[in-house]
Protein backbone atom coordinates (compact mmCIF):
# COMPACT_ATOMS: atom_id res chain seq x y z
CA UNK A 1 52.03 37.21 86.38
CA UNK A 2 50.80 35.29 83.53
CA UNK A 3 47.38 35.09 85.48
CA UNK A 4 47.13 38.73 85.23
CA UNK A 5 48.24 38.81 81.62
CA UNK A 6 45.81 35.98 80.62
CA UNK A 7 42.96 37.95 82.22
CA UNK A 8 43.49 41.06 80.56
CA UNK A 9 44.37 39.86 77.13
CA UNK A 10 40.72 38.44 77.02
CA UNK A 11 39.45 42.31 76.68
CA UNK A 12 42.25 42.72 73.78
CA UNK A 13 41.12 39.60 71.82
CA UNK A 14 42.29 38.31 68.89
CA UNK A 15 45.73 39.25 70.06
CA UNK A 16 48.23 40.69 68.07
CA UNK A 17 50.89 41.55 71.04
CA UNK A 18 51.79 39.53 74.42
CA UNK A 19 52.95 41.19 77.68
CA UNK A 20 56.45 39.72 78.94
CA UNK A 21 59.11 40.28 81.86
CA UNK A 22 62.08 42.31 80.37
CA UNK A 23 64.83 40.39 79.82
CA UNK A 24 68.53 41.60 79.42
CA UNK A 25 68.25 41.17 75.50
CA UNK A 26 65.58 43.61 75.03
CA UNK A 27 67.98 46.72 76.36
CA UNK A 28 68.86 47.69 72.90
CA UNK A 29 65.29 47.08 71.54
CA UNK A 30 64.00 49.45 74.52
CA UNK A 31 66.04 52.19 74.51
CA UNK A 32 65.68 52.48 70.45
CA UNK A 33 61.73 52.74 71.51
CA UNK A 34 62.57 55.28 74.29
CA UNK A 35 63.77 57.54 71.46
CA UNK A 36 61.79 57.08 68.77
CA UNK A 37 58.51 57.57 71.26
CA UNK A 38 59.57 60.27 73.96
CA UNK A 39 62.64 61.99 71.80
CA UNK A 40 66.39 63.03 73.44
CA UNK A 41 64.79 65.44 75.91
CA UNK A 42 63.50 62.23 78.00
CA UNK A 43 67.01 61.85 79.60
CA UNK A 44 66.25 65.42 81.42
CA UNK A 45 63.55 64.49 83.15
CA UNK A 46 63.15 64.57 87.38
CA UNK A 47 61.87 60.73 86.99
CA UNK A 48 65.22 60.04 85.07
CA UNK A 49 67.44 61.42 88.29
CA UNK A 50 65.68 58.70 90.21
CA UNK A 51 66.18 55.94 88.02
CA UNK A 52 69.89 56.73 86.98
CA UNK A 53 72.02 54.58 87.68
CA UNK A 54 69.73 52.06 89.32
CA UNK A 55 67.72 48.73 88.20
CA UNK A 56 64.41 48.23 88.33
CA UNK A 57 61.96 46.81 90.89
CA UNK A 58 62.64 42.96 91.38
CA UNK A 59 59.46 41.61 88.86
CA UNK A 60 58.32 44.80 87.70
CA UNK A 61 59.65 45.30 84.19
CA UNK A 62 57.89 44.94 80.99
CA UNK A 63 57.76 44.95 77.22
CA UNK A 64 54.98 44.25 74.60
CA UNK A 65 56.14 42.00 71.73
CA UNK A 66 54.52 42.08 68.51
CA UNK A 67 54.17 38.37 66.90
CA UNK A 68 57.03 38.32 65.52
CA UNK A 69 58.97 38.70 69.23
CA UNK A 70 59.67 42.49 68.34
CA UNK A 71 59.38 44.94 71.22
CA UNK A 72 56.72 47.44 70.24
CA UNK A 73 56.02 49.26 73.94
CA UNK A 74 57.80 49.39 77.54
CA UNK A 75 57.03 50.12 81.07
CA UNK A 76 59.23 49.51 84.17
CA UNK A 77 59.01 50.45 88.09
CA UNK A 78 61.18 51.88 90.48
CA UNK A 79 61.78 51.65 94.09
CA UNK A 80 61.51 54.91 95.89
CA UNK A 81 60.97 56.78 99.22
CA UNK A 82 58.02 58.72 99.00
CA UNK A 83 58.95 61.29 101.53
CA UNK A 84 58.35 60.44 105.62
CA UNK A 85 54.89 59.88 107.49
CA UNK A 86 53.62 61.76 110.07
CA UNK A 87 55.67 59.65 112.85
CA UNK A 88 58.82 60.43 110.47
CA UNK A 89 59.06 57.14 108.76
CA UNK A 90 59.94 57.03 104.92
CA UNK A 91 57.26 55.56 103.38
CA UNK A 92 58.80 53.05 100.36
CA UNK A 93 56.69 53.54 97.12
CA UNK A 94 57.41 52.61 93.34
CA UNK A 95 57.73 55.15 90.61
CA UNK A 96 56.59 53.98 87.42
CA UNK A 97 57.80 54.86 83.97
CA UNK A 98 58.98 55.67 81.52
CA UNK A 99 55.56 53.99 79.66
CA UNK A 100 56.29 54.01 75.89
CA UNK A 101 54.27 52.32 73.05
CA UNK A 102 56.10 52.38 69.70
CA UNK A 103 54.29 55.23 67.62
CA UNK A 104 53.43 52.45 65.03
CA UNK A 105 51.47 50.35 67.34
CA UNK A 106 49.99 53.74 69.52
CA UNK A 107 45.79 53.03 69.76
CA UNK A 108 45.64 49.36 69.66
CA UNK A 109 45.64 49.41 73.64
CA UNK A 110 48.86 48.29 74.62
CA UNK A 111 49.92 51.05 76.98
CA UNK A 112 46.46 50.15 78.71
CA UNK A 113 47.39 46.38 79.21
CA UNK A 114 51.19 47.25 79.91
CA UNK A 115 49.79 49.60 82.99
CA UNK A 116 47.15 47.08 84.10
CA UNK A 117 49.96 44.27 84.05
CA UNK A 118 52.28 46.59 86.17
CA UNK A 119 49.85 47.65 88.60
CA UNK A 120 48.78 44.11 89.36
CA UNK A 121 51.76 42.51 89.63
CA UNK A 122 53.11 45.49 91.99
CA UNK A 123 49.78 44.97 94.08
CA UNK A 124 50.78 40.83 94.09
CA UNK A 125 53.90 41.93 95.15
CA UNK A 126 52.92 43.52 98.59
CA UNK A 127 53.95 47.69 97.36
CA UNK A 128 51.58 50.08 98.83
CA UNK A 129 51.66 52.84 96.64
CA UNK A 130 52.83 53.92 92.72
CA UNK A 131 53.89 57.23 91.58
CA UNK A 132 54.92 59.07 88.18
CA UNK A 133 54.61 62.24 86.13
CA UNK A 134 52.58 62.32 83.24
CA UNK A 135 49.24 62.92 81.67
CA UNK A 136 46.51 63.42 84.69
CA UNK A 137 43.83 62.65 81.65
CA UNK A 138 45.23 59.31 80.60
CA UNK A 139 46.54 57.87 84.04
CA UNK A 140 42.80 58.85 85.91
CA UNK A 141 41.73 56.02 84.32
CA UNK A 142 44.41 53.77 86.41
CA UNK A 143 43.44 55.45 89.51
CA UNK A 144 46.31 57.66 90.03
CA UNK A 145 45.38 61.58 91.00
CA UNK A 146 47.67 64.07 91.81
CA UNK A 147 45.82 64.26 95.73
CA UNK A 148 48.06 61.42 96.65
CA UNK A 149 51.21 63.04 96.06
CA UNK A 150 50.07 66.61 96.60
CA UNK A 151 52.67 67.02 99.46
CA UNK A 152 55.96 65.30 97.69
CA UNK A 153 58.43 66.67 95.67
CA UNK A 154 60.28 65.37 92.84
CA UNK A 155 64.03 65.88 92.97
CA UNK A 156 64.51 68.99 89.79
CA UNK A 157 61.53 70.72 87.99
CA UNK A 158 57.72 69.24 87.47
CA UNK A 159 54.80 69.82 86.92
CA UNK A 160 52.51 69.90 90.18
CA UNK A 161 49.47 68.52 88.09
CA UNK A 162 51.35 66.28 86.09
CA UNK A 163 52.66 64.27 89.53
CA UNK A 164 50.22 61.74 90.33
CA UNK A 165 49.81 58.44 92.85
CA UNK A 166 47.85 55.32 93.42
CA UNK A 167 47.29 53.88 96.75
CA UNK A 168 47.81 49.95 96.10
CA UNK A 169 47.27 50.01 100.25
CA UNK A 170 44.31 51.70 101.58
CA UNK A 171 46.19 54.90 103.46
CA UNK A 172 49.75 54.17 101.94
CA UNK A 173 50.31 57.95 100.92
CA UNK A 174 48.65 59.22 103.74
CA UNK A 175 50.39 62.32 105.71
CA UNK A 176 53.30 61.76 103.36
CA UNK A 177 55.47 64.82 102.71
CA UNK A 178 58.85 65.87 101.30
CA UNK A 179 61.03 64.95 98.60
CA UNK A 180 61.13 61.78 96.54
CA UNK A 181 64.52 59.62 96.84
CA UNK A 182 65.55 56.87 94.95
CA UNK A 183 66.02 53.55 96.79
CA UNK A 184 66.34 50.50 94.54
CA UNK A 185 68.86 48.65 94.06
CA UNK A 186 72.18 49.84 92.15
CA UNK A 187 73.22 48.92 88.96
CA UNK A 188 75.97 46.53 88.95
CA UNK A 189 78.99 47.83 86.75
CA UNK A 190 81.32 45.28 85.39
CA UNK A 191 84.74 45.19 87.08
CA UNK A 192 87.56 46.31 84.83
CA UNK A 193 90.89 43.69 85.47
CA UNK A 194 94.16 45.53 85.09
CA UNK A 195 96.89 44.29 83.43
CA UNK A 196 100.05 43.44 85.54
């Protein structure tokens, strides 16, 4: 990854962020971001039935730090089933999100190099296709379009425009239809001892 990051931050120069991998000590950190920049309502949301109770894609979490180690924005990727092909297959896709630049540091194009960092190091990775749900006007620019998911369904309400997919794979998405499961991997909850 730090290829990918070096590349891009040379568009972003002088730097006043870096792009890093997650870690588990940035949880509280992220989820104080989550709030501030998306509000309560974003624990509603179809894309949060499909990452409940799961972990992210194995590599595919990450988290602008200011200079001073501070996590200012956050984007992480899911595993998913993006319906079944035409022979009846389930075709396994990432969902992306949620994408969240602290309103502070919003127009200094952070979001931009967080979704270039993800996309790359998904495509590295060998996944053939990313979805999410959001704005068709700022994700066009990534290459997603809501053609690619035209025939999949999100599991509760959303907006048919607002659900959009890259190809990472020439074809991935193609002839895929129905509903959009999670598949990742579980989260891992602590075992509880008993007392005798």
């Amino acid at each position: 990854m730090a290829a990918v990051v070096d590349a891009l931050r040379a568009f972003f120069a002088p730097s006043t962020f870096v792009i890093d991998s997650e870690n588990p000590g940035d949880v509280v950190a992220r989820e104080n971001l989550l709030d501030r920049a998306m509000g309560p309502e974003r624990r509603r949301k179809s894309s949060e039935k499909l990452r409940n109770g799961r972990v992210p894609a194995e590599g595919l979490a990450f988290v602008a730090r200011d200079l001073d180690g501070h996590v200012i924005a956050t984007v992480r990727l899911w595993n998913v089933e993006a319906g079944v092909n035409r022979e009846g297959h389930s075709i396994p896709a990432l969902l992306l999100g949620p994408l969240a630049v602290d309103p502070a540091h919003e127009g200094k194009g952070i979001g931009g190099m967080l979704m270039r960092a993800a996309i790359e190091e998904a495509k590295s990775r060998g996944h053939g296709a990313i979805l999410l749900v959001g704005d068709a006007a700022y994700y066009e620019r990534f290459g997603f379009f809501a053609a690619g998911a035209q025939h999949l369904v999100m599991p509760g309400p959303f907006e048919r425009s607002r659900f959009l997919a890259l190809d990472l794979r020439d074809g991935w998405l193609e002839g895929a239809a129905g509903l959009i499961v999670a598949s990742g991997r579980k989260l891992a909850l602590p075992r509880v001892k008993r007392a005798a």
